[in-house]
N, C-alpha and C. Protein backbone atom coordinates (compact mmCIF):
# COMPACT_ATOMS: atom_id res chain seq x y z
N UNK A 1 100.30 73.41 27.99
CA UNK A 1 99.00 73.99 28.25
C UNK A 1 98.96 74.46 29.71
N UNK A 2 98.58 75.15 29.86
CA UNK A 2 98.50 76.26 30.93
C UNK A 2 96.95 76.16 31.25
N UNK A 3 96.35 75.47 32.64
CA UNK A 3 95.08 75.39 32.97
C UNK A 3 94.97 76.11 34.51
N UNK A 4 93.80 76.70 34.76
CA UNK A 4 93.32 77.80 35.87
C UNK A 4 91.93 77.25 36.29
N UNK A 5 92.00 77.33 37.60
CA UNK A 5 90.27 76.54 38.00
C UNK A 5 90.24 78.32 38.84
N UNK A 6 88.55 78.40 38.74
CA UNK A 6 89.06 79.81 39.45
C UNK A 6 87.10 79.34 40.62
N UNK A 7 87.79 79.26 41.42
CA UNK A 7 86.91 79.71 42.59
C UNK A 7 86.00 80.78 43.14
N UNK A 8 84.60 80.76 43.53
CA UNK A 8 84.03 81.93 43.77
C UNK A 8 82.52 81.74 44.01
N UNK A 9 81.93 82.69 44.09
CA UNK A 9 80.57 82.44 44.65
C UNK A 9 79.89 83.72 43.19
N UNK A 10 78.34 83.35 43.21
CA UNK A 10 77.48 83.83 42.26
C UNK A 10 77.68 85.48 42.72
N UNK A 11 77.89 85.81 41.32
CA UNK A 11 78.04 87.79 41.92
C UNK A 11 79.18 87.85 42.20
N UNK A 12 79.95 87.57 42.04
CA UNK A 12 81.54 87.95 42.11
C UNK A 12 81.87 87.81 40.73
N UNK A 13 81.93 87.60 39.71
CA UNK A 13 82.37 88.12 38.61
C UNK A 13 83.51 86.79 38.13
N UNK A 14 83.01 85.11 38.79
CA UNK A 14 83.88 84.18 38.41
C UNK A 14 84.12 83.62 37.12
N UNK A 15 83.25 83.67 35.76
CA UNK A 15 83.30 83.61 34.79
C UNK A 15 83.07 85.10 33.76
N UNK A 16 82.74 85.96 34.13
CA UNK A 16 83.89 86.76 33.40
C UNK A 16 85.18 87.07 33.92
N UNK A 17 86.06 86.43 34.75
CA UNK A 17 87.41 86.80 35.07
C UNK A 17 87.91 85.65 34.12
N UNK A 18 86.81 84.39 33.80
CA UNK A 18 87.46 83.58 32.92
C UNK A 18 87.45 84.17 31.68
N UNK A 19 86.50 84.63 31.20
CA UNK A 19 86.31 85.30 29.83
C UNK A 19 87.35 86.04 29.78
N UNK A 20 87.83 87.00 30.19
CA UNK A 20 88.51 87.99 30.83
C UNK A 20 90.37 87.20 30.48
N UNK A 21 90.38 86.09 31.10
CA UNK A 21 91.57 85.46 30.98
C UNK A 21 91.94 85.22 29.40
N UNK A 22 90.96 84.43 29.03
CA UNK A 22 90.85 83.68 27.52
C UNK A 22 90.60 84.83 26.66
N UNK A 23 90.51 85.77 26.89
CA UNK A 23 90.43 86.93 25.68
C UNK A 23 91.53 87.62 25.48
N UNK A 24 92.04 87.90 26.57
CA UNK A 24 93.49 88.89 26.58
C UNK A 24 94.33 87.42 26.02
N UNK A 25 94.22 86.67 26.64
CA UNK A 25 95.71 85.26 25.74
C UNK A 25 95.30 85.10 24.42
N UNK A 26 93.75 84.84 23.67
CA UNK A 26 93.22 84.98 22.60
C UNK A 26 93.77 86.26 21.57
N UNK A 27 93.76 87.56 22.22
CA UNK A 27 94.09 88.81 21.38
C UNK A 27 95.81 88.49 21.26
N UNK A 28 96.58 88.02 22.30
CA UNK A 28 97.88 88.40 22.28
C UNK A 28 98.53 86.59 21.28
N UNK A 29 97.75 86.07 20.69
CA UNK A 29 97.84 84.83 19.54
C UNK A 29 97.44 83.58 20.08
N UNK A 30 97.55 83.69 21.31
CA UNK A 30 97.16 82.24 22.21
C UNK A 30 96.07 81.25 21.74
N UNK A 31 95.65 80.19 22.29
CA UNK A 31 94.91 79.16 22.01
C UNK A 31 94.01 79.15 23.22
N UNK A 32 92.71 79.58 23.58
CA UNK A 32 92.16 79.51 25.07
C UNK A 32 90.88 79.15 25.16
N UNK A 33 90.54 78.74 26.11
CA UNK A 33 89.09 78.43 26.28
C UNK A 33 88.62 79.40 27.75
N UNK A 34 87.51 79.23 27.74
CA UNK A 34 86.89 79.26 29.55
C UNK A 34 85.51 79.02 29.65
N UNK A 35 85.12 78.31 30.69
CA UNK A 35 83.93 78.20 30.81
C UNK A 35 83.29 77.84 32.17
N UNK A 36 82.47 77.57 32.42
CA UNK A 36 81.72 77.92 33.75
C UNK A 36 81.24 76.52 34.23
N UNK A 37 81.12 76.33 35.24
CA UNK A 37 80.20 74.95 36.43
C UNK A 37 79.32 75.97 37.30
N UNK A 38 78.12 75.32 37.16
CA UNK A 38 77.35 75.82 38.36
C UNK A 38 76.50 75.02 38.73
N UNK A 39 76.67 75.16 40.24
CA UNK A 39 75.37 74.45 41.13
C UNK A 39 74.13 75.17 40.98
N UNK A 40 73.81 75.41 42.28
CA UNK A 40 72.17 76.69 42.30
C UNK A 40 72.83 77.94 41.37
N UNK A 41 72.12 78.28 40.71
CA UNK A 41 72.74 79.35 39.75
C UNK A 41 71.84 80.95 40.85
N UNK A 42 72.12 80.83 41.54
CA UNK A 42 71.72 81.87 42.68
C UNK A 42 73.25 82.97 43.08
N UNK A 43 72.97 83.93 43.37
CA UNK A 43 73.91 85.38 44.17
C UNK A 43 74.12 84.36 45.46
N UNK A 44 75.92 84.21 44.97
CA UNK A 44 76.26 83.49 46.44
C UNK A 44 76.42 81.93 46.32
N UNK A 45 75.85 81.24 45.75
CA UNK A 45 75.96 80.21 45.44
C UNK A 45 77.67 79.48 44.71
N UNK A 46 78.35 78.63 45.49
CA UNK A 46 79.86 78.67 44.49
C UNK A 46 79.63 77.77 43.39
N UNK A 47 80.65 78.73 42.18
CA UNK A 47 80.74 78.91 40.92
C UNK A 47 81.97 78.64 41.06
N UNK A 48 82.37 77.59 39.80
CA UNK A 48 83.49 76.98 39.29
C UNK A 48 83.48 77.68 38.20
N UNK A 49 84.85 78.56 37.57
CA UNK A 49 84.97 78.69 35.95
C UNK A 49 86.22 77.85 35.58
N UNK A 50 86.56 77.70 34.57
CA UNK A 50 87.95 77.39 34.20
C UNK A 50 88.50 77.73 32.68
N UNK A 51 89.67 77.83 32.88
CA UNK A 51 90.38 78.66 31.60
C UNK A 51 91.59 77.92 31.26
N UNK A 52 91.42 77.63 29.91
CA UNK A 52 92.67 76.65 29.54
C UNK A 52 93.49 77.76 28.27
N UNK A 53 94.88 78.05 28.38
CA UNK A 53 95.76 78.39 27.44
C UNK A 53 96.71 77.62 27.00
N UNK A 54 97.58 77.75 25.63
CA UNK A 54 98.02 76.86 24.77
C UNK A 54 98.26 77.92 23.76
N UNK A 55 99.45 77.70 23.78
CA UNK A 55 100.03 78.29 22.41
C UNK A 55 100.14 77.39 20.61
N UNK A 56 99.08 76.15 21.12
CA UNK A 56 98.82 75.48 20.05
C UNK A 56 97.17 75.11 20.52
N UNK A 57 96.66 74.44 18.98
CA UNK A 57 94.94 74.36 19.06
C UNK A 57 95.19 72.97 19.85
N UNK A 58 94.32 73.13 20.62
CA UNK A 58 93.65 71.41 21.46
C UNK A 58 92.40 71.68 21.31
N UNK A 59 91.45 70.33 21.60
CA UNK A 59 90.09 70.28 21.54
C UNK A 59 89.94 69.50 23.25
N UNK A 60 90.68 69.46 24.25
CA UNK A 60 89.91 68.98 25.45
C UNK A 60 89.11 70.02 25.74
N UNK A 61 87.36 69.83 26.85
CA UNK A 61 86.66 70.17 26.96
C UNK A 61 86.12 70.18 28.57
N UNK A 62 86.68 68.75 28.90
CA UNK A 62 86.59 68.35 30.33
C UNK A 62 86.72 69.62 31.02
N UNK A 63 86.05 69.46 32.68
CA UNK A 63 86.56 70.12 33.43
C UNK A 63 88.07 70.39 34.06
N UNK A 64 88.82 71.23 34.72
CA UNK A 64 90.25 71.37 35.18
C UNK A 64 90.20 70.39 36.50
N UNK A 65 90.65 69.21 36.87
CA UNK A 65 90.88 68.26 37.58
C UNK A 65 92.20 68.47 37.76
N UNK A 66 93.01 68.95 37.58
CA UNK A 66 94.68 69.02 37.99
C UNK A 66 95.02 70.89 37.47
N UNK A 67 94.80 71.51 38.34
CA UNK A 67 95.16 73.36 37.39
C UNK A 67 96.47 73.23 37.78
N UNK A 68 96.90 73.89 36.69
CA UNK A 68 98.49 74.17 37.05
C UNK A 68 98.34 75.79 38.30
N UNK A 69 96.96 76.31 38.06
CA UNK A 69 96.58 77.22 38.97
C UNK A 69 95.73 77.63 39.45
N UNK A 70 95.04 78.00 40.64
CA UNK A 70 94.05 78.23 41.12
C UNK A 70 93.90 79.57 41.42
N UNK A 71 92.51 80.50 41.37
CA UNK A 71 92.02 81.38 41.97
C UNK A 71 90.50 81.53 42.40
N UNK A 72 91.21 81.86 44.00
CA UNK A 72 89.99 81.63 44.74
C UNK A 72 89.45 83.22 45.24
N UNK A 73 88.19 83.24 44.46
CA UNK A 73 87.56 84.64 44.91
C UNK A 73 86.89 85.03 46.06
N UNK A 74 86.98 84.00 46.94
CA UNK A 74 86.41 83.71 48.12
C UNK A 74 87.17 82.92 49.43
N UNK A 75 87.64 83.50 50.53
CA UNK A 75 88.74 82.68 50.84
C UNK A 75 87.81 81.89 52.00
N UNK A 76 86.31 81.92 52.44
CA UNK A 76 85.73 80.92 52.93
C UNK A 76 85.70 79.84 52.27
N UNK A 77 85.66 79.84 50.87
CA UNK A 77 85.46 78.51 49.86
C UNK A 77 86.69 77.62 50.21
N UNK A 78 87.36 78.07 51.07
CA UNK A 78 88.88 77.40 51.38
C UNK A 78 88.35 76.17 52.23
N UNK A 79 87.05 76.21 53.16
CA UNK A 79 86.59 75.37 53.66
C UNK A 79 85.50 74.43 53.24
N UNK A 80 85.43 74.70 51.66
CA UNK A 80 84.42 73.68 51.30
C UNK A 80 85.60 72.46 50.88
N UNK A 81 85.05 71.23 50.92
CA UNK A 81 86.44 70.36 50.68
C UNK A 81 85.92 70.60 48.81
N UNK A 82 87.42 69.68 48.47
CA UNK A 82 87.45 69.67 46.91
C UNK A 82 88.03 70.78 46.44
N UNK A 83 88.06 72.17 47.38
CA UNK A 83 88.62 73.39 46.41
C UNK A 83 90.08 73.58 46.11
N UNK A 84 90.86 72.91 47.12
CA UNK A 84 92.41 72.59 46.80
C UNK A 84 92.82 71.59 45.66
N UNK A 85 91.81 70.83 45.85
CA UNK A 85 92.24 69.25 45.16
C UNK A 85 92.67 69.09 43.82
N UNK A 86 93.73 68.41 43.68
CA UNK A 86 94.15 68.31 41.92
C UNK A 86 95.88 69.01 41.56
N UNK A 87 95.37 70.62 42.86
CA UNK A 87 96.50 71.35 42.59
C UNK A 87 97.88 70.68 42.28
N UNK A 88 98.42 71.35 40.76
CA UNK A 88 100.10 70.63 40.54
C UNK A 88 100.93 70.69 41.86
N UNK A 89 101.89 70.02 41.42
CA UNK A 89 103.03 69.71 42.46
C UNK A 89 103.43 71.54 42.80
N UNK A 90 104.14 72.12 41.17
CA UNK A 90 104.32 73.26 41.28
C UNK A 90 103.59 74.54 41.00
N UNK A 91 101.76 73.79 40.97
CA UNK A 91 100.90 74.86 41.63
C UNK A 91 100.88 75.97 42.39
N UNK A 92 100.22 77.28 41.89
CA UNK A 92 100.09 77.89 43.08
C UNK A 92 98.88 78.43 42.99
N UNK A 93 98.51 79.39 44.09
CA UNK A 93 97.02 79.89 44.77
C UNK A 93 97.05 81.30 44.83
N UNK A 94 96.77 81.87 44.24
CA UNK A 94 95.99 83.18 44.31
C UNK A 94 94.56 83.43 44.95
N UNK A 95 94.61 84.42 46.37
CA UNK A 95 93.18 84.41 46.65
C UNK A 95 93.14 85.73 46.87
N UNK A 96 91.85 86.13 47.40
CA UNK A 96 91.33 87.26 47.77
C UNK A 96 91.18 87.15 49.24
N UNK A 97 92.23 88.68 50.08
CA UNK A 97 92.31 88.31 51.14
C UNK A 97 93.51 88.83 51.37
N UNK A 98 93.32 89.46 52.74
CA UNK A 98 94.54 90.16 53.20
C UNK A 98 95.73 88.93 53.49
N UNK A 99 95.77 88.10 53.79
CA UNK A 99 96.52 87.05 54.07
C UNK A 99 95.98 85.62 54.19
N UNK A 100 96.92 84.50 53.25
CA UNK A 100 96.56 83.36 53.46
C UNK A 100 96.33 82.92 54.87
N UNK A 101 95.11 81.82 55.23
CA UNK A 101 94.91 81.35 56.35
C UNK A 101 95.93 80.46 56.95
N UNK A 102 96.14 79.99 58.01
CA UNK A 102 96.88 78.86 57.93
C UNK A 102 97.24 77.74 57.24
N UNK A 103 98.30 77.14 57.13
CA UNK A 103 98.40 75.92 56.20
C UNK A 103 97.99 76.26 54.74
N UNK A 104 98.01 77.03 54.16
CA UNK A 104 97.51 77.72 53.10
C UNK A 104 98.60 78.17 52.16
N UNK A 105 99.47 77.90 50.99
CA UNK A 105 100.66 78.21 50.80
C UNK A 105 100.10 79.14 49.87
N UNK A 106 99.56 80.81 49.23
CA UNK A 106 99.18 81.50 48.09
C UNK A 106 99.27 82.83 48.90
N UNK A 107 99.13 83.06 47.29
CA UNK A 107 99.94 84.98 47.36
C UNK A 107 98.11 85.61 47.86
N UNK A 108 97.86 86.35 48.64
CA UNK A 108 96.78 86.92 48.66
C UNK A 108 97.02 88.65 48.43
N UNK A 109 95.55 88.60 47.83
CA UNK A 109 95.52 90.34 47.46
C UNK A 109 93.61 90.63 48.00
N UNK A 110 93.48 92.03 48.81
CA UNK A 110 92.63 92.26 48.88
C UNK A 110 91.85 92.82 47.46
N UNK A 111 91.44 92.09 46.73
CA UNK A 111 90.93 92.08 45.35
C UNK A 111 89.45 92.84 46.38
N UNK A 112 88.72 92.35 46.85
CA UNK A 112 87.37 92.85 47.07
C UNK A 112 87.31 93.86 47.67
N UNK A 113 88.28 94.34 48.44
CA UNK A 113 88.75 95.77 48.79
C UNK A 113 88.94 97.22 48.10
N UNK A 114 90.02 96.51 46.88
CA UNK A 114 90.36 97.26 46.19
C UNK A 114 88.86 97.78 45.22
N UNK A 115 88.21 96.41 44.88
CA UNK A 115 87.10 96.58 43.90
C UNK A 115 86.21 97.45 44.50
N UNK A 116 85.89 97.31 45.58
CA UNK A 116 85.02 98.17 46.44
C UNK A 116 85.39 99.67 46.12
N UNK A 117 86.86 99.59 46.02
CA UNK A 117 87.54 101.61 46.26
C UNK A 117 87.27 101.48 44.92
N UNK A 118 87.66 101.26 43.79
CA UNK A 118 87.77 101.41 42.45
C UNK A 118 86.66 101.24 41.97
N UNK A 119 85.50 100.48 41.82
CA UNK A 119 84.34 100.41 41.29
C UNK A 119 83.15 100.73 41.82
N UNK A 120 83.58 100.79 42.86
CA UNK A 120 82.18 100.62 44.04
C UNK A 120 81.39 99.97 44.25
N UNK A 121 81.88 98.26 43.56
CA UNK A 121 81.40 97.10 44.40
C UNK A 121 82.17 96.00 44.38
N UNK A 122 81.81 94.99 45.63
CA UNK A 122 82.80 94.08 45.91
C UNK A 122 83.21 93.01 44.63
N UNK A 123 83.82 93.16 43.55
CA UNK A 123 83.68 92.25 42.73
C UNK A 123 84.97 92.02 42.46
N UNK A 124 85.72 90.61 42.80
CA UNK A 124 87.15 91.00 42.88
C UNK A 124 87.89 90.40 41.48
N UNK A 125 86.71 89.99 40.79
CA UNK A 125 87.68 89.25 38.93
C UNK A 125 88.52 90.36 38.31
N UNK A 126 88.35 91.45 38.59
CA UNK A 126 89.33 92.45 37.38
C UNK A 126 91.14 92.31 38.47
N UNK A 127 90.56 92.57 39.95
CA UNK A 127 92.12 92.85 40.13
C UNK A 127 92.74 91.22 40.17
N UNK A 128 92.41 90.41 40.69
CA UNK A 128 92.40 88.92 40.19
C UNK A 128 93.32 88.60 39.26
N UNK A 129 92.60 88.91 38.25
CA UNK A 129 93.25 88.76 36.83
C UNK A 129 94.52 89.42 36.36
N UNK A 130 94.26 90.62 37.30
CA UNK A 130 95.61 92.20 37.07
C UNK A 130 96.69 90.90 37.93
N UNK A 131 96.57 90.70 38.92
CA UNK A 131 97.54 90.15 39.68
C UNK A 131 98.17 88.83 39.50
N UNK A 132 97.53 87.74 38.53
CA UNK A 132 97.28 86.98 38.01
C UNK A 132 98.80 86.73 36.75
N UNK A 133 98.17 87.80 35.88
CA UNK A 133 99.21 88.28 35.02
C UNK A 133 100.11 89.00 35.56
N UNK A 134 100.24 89.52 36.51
CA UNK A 134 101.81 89.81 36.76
C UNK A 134 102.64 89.24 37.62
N UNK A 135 102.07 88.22 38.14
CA UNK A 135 102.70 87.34 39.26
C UNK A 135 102.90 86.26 37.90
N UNK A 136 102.76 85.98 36.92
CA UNK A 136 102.79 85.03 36.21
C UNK A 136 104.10 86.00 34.84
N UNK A 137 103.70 86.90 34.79
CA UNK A 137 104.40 87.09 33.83
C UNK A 137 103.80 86.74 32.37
N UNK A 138 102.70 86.03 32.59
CA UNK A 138 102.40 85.47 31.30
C UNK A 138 101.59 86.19 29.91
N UNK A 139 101.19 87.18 30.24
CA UNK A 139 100.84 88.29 29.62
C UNK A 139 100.65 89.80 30.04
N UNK A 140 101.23 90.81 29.21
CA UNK A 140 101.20 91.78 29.86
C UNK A 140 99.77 92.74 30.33
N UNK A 141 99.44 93.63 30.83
CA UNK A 141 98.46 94.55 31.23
C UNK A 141 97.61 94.70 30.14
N UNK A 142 98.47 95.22 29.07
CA UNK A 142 97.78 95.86 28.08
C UNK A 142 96.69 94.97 27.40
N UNK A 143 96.58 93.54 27.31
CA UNK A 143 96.30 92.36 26.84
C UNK A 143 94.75 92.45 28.08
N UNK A 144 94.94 92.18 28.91
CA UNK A 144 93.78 92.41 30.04
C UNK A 144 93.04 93.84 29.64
N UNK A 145 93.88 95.09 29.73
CA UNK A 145 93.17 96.59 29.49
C UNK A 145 92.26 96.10 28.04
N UNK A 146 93.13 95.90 26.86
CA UNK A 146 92.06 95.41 25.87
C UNK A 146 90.89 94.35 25.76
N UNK A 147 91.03 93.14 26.61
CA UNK A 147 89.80 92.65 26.74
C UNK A 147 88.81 93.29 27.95
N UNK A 148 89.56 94.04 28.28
CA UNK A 148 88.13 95.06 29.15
C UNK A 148 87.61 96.31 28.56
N UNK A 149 88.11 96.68 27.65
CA UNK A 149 87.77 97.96 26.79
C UNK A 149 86.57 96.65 25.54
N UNK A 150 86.81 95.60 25.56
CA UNK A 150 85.71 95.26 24.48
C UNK A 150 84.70 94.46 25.41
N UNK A 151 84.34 94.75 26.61
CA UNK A 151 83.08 94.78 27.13
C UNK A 151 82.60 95.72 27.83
N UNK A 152 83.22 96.81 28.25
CA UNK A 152 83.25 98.08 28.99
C UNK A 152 83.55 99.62 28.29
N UNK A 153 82.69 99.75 28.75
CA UNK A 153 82.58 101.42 27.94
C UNK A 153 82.85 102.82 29.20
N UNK A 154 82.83 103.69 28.60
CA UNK A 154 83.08 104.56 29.90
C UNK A 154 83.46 104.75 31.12
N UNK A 155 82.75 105.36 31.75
CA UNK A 155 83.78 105.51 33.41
C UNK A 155 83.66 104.22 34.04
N UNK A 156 82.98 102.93 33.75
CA UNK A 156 83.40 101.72 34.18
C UNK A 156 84.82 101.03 33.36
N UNK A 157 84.82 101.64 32.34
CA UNK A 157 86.00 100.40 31.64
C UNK A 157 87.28 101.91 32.31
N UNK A 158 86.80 102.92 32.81
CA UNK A 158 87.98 103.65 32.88
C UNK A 158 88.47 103.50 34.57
N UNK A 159 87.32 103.15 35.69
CA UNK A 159 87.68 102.22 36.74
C UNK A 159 88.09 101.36 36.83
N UNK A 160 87.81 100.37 36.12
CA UNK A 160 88.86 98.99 36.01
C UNK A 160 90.44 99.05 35.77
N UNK A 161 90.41 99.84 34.50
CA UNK A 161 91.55 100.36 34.31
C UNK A 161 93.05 100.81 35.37
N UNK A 162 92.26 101.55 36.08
CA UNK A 162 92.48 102.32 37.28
C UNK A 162 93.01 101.00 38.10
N UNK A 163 92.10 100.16 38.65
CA UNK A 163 91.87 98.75 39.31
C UNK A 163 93.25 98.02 38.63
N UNK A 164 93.02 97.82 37.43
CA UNK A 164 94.41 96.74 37.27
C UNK A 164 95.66 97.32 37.85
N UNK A 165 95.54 98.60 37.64
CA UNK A 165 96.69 98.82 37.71
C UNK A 165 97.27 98.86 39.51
N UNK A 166 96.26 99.45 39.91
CA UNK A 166 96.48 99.02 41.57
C UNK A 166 96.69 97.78 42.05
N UNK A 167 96.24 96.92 41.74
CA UNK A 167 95.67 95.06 41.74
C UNK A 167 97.48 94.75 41.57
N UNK A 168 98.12 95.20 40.28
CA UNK A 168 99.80 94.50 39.72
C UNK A 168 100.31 95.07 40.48
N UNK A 169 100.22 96.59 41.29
CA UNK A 169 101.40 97.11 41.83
C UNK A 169 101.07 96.28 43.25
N UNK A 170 100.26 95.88 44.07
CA UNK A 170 99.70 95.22 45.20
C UNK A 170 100.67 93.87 44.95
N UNK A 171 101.18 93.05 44.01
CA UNK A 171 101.59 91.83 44.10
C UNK A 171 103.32 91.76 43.67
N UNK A 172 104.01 90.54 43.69
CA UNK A 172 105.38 91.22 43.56
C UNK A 172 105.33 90.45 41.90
N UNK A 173 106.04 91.28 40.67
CA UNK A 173 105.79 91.00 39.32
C UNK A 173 106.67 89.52 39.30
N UNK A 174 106.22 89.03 38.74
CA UNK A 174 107.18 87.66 37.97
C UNK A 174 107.42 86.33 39.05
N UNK A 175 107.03 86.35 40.12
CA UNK A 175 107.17 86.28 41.15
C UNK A 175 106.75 83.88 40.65
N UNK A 176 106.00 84.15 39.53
CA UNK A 176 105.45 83.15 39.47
C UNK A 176 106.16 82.33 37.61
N UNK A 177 106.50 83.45 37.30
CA UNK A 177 107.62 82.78 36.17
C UNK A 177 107.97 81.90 35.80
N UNK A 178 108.44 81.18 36.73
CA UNK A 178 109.34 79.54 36.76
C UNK A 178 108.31 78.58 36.57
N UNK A 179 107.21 79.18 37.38
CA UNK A 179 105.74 78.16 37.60
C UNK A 179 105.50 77.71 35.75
N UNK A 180 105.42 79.09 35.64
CA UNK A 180 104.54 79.36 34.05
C UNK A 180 105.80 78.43 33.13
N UNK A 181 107.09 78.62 33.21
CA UNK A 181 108.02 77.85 32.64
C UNK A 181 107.63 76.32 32.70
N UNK A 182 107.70 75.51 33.66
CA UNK A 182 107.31 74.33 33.83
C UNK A 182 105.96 74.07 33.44
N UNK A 183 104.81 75.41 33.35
CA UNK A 183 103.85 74.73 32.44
C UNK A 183 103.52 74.48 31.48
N UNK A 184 104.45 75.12 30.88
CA UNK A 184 104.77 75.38 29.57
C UNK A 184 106.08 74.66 28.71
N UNK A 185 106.12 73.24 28.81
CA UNK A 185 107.59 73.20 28.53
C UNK A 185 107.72 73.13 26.97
């Protein structure tokens, strides 16, 4: 089983990047869940989602207390304590952000940058997810393009589009492979 805690604040798009996850592994035969934690349910406020995959049915429900991966849509949330915690041995960190901070071992991508040029607002779950899957290897594009074509219609589902594809070429592909191997044994 393959588990993801994904980090972020209200208005950033942290549980549909989970939806987003669990639909494309769902379409391509997978076993997935995702679902959401929230404090003040306020713009800005941090939002926990989490997304569990499995190429067989499970029924855990709990929250992700140990992710085999993290993404953080917010790289101030780096200073709330608790947002590292749990991470596997051979964990890794995906954030948003021209470069990890110090002491910080994860691949960063200006996701809110890009979202800004591509959509025209800061919302960084689509390239996230683009980068996500190709640093992982674990499902291809097309699997993401189709769970965004079944909530997106027109020149938004045709920006995103656009977006993933900038988001995978921004990160180095496969890069995270071995990870996904050991989570998967």
């Amino acid at each position: 089983m393959i588990e993801i805690r994904i980090h972020g604040r209200g208005g950033q798009g942290n549980v549909v990047a989970a939806y987003l996850l669990a639909t494309a592994a769902i379409d391509e035969g997978w076993h997935a869940q995702a679902f959401p934690a929230f404090g003040a349910e306020r713009r800005g406020a941090p939002v926990t989602a989490f997304v569990r995959l499995a190429r067989f049915p499970f029924r855990r429900r709990n929250q992700i207390l140990h992710p085999d991966f993290l993404i953080i849509q917010d790289a101030a949330l780096l200073h709330v304590p608790g947002v590292l915690d749990g991470l596997k041995e051979n964990g890794a960190v995906l954030l948003d952000g021209s470069r990890p901070p110090a002491g910080v071992e994860a691949v960063a991508l200006p996701a809110t940058r890009l979202a800004q040029e591509y959509l025209g607002r800061p919302v960084p779950n689509t390239a996230l997810a683009a980068a996500f899957f190709t640093l992982t290897g674990l499902l291809p594009l097309t699997a993401l393009a189709h769970a965004l074509e079944a909530r997106f219609r027109g020149k938004v589902l045709e920006a995103n589009l656009r977006l993933i594809e900038a988001a995978a070429g921004a990160v180095e592909a496969g890069r995270w492979r071995e990870r996904i191997h050991a989570a998967t044994p």
